[in-house]
N, C-alpha and C. Protein backbone atom coordinates (compact mmCIF):
# COMPACT_ATOMS: atom_id res chain seq x y z
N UNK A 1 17.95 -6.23 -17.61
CA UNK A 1 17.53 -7.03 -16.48
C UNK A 1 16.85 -6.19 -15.42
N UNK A 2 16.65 -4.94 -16.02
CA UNK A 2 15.72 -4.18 -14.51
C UNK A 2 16.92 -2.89 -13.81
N UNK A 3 18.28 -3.37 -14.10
CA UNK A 3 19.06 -2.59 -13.10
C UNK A 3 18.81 -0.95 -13.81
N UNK A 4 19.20 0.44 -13.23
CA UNK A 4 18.89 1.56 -13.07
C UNK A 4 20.15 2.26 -14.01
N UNK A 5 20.50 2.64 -15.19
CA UNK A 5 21.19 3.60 -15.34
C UNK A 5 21.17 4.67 -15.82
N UNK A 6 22.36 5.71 -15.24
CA UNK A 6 22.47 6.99 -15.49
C UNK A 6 22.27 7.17 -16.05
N UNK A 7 21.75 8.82 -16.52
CA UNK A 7 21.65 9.12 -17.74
C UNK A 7 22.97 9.98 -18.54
N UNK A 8 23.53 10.11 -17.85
CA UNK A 8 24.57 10.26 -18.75
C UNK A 8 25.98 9.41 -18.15
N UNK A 9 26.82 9.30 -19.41
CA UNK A 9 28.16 8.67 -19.02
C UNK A 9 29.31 9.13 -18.97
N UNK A 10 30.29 9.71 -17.69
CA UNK A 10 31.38 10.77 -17.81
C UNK A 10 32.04 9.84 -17.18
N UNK A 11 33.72 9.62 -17.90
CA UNK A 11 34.63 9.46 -16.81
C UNK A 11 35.07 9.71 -16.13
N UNK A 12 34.94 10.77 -15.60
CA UNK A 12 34.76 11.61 -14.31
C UNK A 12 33.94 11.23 -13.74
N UNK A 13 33.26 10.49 -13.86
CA UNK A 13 32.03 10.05 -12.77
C UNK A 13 32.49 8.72 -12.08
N UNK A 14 33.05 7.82 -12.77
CA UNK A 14 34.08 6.65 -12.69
C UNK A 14 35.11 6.72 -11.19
N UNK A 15 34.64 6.32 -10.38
CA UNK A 15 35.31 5.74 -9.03
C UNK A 15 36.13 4.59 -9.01
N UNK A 16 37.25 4.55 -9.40
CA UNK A 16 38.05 3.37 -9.60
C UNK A 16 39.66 3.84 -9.12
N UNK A 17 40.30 2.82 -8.28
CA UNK A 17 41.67 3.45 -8.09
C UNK A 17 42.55 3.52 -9.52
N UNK A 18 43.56 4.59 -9.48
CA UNK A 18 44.43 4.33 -10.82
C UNK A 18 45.40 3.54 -11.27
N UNK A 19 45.81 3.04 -12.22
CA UNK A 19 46.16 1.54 -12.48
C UNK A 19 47.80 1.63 -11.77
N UNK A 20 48.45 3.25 -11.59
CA UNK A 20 49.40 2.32 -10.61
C UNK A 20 49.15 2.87 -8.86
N UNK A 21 48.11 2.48 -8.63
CA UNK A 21 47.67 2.39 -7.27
C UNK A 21 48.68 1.32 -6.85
N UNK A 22 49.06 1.21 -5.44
CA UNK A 22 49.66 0.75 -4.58
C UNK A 22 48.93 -0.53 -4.33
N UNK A 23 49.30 -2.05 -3.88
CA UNK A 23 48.29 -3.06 -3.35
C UNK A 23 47.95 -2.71 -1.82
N UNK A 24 48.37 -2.19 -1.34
CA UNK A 24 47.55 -1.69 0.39
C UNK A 24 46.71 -0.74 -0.42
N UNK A 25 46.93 0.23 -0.97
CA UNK A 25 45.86 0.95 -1.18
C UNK A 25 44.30 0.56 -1.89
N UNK A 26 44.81 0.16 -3.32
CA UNK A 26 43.51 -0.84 -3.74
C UNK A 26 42.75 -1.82 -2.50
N UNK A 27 43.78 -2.48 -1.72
CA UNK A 27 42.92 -3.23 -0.43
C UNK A 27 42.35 -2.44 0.02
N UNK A 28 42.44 -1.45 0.57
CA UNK A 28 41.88 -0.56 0.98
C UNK A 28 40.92 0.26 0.37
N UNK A 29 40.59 0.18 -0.73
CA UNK A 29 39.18 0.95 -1.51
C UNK A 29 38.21 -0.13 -1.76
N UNK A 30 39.01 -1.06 -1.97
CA UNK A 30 37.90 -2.48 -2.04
C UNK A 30 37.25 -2.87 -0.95
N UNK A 31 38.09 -2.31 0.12
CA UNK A 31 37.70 -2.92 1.34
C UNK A 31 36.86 -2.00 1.97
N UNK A 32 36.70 -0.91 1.53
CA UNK A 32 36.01 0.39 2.04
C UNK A 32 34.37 -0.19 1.28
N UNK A 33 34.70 -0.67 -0.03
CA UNK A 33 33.34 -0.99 -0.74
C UNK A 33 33.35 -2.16 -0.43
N UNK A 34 34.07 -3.17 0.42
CA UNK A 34 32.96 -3.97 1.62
C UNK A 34 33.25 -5.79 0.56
N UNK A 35 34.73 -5.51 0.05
CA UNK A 35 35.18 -6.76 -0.63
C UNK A 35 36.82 -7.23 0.24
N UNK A 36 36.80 -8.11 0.47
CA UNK A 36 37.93 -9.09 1.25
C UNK A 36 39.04 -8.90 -0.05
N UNK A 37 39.91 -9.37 0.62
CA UNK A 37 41.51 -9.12 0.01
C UNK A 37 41.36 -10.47 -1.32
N UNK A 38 41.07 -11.54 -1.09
CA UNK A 38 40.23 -12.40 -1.62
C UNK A 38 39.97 -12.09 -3.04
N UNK A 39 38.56 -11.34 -2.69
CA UNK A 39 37.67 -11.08 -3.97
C UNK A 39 38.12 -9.58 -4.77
N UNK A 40 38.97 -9.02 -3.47
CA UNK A 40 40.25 -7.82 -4.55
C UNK A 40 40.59 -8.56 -5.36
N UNK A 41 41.49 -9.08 -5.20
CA UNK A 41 42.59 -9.69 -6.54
C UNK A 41 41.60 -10.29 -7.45
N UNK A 42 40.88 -11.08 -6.89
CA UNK A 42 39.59 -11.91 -7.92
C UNK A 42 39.11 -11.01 -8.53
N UNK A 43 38.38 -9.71 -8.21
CA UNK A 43 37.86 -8.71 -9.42
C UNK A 43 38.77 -8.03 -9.85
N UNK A 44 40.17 -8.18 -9.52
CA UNK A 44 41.34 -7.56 -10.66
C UNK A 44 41.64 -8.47 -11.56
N UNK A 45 41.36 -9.60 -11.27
CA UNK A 45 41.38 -10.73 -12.44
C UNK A 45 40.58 -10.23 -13.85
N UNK A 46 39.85 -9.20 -13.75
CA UNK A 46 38.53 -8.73 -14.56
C UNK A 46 39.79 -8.28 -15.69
N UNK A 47 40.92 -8.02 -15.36
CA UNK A 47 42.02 -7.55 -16.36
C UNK A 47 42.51 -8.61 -17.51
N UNK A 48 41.93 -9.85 -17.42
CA UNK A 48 41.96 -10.65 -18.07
C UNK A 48 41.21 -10.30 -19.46
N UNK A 49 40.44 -9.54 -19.59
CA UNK A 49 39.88 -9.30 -20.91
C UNK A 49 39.93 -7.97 -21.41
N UNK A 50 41.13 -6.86 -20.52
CA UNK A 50 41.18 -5.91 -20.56
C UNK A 50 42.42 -5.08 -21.37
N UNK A 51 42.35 -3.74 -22.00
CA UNK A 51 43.76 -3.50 -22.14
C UNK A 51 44.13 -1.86 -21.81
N UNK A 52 45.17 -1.55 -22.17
CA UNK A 52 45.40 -0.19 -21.97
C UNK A 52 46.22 0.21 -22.93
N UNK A 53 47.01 1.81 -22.75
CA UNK A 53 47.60 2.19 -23.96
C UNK A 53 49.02 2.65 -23.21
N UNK A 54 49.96 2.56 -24.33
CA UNK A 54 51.07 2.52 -24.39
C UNK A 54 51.47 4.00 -23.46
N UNK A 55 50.47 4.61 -23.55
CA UNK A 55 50.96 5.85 -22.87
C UNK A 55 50.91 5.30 -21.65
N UNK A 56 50.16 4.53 -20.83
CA UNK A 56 50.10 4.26 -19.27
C UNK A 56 51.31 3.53 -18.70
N UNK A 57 51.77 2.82 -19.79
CA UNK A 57 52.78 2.02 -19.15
C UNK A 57 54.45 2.04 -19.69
N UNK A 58 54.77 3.55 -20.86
CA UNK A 58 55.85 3.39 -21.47
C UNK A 58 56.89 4.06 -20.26
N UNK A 59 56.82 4.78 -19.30
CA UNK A 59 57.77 5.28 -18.14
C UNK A 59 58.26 3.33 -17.55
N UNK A 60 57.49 2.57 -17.02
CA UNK A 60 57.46 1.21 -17.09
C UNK A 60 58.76 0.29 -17.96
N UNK A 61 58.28 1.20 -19.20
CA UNK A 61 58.77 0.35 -20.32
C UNK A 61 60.89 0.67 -20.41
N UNK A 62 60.68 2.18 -20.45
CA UNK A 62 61.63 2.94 -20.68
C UNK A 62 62.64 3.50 -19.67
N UNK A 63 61.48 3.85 -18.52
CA UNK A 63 62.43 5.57 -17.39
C UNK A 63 61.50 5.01 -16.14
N UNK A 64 61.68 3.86 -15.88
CA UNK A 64 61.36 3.01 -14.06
C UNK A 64 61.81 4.30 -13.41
N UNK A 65 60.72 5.15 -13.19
CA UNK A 65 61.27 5.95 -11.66
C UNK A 65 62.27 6.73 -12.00
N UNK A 66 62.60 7.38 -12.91
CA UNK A 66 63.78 8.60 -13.41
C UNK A 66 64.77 7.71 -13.93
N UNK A 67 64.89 6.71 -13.63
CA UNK A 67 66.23 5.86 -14.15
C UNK A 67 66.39 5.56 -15.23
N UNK A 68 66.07 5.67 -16.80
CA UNK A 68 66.05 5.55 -17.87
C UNK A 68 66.54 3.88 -18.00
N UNK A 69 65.43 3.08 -17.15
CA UNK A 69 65.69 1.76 -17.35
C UNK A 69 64.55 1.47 -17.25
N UNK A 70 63.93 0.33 -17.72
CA UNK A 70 62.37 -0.08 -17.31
C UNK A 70 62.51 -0.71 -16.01
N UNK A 71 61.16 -0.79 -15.66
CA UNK A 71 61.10 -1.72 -14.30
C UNK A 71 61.33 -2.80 -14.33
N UNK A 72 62.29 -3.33 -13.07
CA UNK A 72 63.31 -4.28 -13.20
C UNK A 72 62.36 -5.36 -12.58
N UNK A 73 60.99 -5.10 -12.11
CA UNK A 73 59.91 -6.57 -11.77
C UNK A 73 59.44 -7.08 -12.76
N UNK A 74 59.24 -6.68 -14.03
CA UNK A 74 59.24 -6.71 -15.30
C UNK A 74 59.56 -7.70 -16.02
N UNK A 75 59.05 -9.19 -16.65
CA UNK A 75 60.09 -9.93 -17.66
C UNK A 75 60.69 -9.00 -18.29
N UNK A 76 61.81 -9.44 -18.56
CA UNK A 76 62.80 -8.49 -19.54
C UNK A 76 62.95 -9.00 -20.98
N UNK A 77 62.34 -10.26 -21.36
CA UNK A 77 61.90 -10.31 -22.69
C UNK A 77 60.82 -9.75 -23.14
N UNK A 78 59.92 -9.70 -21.73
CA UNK A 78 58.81 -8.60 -22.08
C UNK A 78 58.60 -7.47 -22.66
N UNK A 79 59.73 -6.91 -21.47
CA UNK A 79 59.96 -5.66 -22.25
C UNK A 79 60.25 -5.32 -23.25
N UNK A 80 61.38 -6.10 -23.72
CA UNK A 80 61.91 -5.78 -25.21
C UNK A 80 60.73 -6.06 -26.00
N UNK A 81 60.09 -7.03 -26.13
CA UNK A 81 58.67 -7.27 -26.81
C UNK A 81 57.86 -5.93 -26.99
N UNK A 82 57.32 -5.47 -25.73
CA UNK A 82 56.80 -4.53 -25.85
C UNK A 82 57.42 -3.29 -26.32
N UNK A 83 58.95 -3.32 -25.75
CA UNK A 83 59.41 -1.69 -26.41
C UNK A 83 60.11 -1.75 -27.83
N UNK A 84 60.38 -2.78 -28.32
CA UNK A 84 60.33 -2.67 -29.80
C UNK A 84 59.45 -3.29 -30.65
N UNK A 85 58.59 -3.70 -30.22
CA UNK A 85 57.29 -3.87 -31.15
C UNK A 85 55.97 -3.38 -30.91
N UNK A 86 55.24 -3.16 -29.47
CA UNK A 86 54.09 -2.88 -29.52
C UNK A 86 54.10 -1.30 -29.20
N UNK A 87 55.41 -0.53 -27.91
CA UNK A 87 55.27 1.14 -27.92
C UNK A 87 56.36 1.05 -28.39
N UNK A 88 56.77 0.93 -29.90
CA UNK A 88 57.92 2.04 -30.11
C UNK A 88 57.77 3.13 -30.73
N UNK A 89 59.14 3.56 -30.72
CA UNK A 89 58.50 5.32 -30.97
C UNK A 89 58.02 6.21 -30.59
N UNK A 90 57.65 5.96 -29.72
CA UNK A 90 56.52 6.46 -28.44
C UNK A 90 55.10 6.50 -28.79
N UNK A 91 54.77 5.68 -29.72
CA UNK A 91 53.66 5.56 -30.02
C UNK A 91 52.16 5.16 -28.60
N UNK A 92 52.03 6.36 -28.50
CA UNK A 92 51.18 6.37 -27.20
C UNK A 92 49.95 5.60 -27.52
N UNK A 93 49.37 5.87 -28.68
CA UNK A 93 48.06 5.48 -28.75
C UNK A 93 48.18 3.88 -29.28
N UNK A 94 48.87 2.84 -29.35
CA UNK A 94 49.17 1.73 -29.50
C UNK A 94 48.25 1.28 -28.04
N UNK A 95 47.70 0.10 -28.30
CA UNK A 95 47.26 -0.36 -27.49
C UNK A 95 47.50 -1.97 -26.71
N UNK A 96 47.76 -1.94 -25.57
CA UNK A 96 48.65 -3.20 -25.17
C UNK A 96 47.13 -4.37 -24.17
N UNK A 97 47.18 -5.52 -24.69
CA UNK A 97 46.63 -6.56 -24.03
C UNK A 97 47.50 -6.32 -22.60
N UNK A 98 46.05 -6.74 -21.22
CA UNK A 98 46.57 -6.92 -20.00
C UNK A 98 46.95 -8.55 -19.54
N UNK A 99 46.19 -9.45 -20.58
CA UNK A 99 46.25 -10.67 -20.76
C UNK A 99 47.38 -11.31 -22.06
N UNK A 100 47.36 -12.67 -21.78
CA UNK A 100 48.10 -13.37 -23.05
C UNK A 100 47.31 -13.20 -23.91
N UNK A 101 48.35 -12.75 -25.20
CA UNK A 101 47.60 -12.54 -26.47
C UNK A 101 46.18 -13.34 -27.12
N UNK A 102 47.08 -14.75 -26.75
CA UNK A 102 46.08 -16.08 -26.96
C UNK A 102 44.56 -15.87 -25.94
N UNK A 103 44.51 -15.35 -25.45
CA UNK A 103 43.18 -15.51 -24.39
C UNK A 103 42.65 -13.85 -24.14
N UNK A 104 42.78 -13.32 -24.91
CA UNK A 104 42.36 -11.78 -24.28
C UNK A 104 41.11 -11.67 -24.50
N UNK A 105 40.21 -12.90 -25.32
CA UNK A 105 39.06 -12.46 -25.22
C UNK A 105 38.15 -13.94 -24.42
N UNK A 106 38.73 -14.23 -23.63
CA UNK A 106 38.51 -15.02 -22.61
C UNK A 106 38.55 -15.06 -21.26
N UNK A 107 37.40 -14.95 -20.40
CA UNK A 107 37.62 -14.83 -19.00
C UNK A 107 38.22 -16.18 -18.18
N UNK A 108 39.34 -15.95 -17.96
CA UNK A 108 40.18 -17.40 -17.28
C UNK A 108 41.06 -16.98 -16.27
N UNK A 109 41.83 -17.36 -15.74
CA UNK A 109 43.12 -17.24 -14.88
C UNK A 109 44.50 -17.04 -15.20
N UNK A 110 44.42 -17.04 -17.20
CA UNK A 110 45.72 -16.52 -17.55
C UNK A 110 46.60 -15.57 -16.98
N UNK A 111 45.49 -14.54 -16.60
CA UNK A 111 45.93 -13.05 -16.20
C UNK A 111 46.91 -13.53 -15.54
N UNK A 112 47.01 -14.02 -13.98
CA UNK A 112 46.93 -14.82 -12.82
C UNK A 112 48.64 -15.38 -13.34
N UNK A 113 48.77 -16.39 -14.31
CA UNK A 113 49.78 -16.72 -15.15
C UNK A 113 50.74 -15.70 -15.26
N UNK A 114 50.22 -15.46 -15.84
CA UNK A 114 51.21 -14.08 -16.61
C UNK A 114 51.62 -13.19 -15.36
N UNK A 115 51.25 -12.71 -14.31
CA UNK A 115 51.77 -11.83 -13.46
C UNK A 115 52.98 -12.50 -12.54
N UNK A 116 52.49 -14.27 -12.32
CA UNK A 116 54.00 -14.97 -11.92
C UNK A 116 55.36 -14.70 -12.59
N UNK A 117 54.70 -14.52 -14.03
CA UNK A 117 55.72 -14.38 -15.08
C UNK A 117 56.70 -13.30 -15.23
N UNK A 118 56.29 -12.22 -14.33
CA UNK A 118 56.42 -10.81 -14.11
C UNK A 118 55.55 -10.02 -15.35
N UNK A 119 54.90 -10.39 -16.17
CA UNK A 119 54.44 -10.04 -17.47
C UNK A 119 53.08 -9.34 -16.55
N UNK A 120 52.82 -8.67 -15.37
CA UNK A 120 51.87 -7.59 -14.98
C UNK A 120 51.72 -6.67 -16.07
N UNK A 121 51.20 -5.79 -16.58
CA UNK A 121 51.38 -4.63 -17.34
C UNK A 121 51.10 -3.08 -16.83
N UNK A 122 50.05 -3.79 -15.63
CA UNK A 122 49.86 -2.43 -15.21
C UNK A 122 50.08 -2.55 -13.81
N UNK A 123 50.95 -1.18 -12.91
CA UNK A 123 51.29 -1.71 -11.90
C UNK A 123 51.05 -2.39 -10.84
N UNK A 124 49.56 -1.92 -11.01
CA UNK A 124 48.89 -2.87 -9.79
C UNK A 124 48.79 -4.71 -10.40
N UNK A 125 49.00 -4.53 -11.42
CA UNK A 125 49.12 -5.96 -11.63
C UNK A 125 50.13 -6.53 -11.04
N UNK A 126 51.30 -5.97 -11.63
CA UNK A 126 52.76 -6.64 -11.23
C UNK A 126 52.96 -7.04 -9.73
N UNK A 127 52.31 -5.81 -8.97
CA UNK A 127 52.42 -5.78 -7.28
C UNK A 127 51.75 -7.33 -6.66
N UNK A 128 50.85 -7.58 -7.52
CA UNK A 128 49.63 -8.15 -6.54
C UNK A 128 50.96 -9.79 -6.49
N UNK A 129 51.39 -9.97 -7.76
CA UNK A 129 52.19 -10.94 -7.44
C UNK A 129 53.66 -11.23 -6.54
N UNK A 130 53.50 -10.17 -5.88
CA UNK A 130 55.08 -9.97 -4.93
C UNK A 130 54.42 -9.68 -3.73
N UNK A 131 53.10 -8.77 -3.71
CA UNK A 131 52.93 -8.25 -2.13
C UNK A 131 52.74 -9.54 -1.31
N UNK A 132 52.89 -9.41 -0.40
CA UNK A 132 52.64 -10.16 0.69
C UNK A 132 51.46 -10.49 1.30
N UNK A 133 50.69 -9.74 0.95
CA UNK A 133 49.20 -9.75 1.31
C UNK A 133 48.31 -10.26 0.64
N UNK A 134 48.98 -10.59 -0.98
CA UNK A 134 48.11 -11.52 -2.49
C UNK A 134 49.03 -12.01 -3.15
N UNK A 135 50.40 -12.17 -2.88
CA UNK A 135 50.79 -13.02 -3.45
C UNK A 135 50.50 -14.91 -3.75
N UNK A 136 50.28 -15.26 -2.41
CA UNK A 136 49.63 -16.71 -2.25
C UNK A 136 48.26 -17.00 -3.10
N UNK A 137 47.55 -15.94 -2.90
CA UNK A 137 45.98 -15.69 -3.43
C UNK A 137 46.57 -15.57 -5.24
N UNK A 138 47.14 -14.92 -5.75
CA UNK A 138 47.45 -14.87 -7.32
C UNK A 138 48.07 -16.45 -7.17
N UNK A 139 49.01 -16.86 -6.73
CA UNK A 139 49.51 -18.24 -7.07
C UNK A 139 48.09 -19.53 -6.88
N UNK A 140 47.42 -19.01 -6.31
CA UNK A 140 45.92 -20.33 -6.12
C UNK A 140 45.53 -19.92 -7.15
N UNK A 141 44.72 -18.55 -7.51
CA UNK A 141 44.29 -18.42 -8.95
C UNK A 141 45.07 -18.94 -10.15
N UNK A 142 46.28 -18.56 -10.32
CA UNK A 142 46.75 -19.05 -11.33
C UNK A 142 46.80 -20.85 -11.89
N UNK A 143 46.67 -21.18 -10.39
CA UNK A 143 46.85 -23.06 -10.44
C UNK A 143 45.27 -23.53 -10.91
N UNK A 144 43.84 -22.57 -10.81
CA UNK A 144 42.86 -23.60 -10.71
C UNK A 144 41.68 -22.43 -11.73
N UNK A 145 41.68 -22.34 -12.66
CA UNK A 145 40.34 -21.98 -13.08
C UNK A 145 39.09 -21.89 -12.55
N UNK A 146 38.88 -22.98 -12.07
CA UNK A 146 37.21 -23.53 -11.82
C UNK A 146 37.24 -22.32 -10.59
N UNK A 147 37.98 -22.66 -9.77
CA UNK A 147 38.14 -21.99 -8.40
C UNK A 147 38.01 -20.39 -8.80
N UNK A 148 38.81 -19.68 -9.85
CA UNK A 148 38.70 -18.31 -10.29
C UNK A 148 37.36 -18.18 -10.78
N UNK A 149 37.19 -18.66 -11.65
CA UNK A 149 35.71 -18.50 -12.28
C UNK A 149 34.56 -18.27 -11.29
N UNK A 150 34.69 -19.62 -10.05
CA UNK A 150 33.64 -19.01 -9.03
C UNK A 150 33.29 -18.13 -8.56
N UNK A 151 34.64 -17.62 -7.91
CA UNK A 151 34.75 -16.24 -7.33
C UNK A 151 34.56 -15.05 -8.12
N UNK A 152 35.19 -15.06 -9.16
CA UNK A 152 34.91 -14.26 -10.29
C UNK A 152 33.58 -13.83 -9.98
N UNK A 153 32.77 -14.96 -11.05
CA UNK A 153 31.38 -14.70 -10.87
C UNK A 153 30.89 -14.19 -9.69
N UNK A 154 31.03 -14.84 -8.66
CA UNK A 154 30.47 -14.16 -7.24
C UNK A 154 30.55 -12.45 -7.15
N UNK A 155 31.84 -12.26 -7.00
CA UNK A 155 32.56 -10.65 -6.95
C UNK A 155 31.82 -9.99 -7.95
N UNK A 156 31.96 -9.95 -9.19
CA UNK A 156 31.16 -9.69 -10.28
C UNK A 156 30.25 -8.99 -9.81
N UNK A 157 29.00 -10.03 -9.47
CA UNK A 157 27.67 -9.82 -8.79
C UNK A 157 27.44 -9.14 -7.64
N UNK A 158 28.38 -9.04 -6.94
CA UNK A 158 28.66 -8.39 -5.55
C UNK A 158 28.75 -7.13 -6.14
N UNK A 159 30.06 -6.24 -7.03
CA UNK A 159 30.01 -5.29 -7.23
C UNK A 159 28.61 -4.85 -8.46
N UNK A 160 28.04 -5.36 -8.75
CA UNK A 160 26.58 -5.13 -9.11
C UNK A 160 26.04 -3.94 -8.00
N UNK A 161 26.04 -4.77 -6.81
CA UNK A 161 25.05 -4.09 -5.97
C UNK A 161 25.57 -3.02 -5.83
N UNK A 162 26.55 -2.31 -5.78
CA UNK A 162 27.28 -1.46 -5.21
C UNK A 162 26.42 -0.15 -6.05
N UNK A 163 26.10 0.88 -5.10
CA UNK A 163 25.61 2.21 -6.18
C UNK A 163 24.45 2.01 -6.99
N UNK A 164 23.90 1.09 -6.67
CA UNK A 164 22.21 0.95 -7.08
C UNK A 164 21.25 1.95 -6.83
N UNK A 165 20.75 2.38 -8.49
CA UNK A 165 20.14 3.36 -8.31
C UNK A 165 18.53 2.84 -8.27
N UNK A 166 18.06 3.81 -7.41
CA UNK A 166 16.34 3.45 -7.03
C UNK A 166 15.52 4.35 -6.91
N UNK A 167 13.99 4.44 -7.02
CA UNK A 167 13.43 5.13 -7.00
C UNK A 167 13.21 5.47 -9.05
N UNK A 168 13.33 7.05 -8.55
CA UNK A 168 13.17 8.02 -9.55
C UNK A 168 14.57 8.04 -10.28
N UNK A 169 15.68 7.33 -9.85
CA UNK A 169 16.94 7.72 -10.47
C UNK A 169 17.37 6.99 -11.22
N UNK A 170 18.10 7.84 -12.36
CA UNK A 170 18.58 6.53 -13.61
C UNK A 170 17.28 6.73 -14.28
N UNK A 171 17.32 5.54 -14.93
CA UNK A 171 16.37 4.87 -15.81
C UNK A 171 16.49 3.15 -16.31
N UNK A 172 16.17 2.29 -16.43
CA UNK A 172 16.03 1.44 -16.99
C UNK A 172 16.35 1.52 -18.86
N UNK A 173 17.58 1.05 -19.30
CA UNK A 173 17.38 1.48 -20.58
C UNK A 173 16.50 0.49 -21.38
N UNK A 174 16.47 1.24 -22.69
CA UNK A 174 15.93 -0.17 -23.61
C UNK A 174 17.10 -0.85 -24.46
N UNK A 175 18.04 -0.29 -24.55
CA UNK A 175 19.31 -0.30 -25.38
C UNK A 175 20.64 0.02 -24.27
N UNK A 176 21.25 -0.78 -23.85
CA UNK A 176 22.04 -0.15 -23.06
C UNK A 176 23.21 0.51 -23.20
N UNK A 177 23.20 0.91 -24.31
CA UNK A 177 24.06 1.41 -24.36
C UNK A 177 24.40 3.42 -25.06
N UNK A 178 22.72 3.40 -25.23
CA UNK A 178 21.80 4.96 -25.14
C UNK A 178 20.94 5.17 -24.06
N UNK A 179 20.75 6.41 -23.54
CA UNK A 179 19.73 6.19 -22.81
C UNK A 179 18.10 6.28 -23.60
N UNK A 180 17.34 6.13 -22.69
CA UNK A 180 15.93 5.83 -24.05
C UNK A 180 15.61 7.52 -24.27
């Protein structure tokens, strides 16, 4: 579509808070890049089609904080789900849906669902449904699709603009996913 990218791709280059960032803090990086508390949680909704690996979340699963118990915000059928079927063993490189199984390759408000459920996976998930500052905001998402989807889309497009490269920089690919 015209937009500018790098020529090379490092995750180290990747500006993103880490998945157990704090919810004041994520407000606060979102809000530094010029997005309302709002369209935070709405582009963490983006976790709806997302996943991670067993290594990020088995302390979670297993040793909550030194206590050799999982985290107690946690469904606790969840857990067992997850710690005897998807990380056992310590199987790090297992990979865990952030969404319901049924919808992980669907952008919807499940996510949204599932974090009422305590079924967050990653911590900033779990938080957003207890803090005080997005809890109300996850309970509207979770009740209305149409309403997520909007915003969605909006935010989406918003973080588009962010770091637009111009001029001489980047490139336009032909393939996006080499550079030309």
């Amino acid at each position: 579509m015209g937009r500018r990218d790098g020529l090379v791709g490092l995750s180290s280059n990747v500006d993103l808070p880490a998945p157990d960032v704090s919810v004041p803090n994520a407000l606060k990086y979102y809000g530094n890049q010029g997005f309302s508390t709002l369209e935070t949680v709405v582009l963490l909704g983006g976790h709806t089609v997302g996943v991670t690996h067993c290594s990020v979340i088995k302390d979670r699963l297993f040793n909550f904080r030194g206590t050799q118990k999982p985290d107690p915000s946690l469904n606790a059928f969840y857990v067992f789900f997850l710690g005897n079927f998807i990380c056992q063993n310590n199987n790090d490189d297992m990979f865990v849906f952030l969404d319901s199984p049924s919808s992980v390759v669907t952008v919807d408000n499940s996510y949204y669902k599932m974090l009422l459920e305590g079924k967050g996976i990653l911590p900033i998930d779990n938080e957003l449904a207890f803090d005080p500052n997005t809890a109300n905001i996850v309970k509207t998402l979770a009740g209305n699709n149409g309403y997520f989807l909007d915003l969605f889309g909006k935010a989406i497009v918003k973080m588009g603009m962010l770091g637009v490269f111009t001029g001489n920089q980047g490139q336009i690919r032909h393939v996006c996913w080499e550079t030309n």
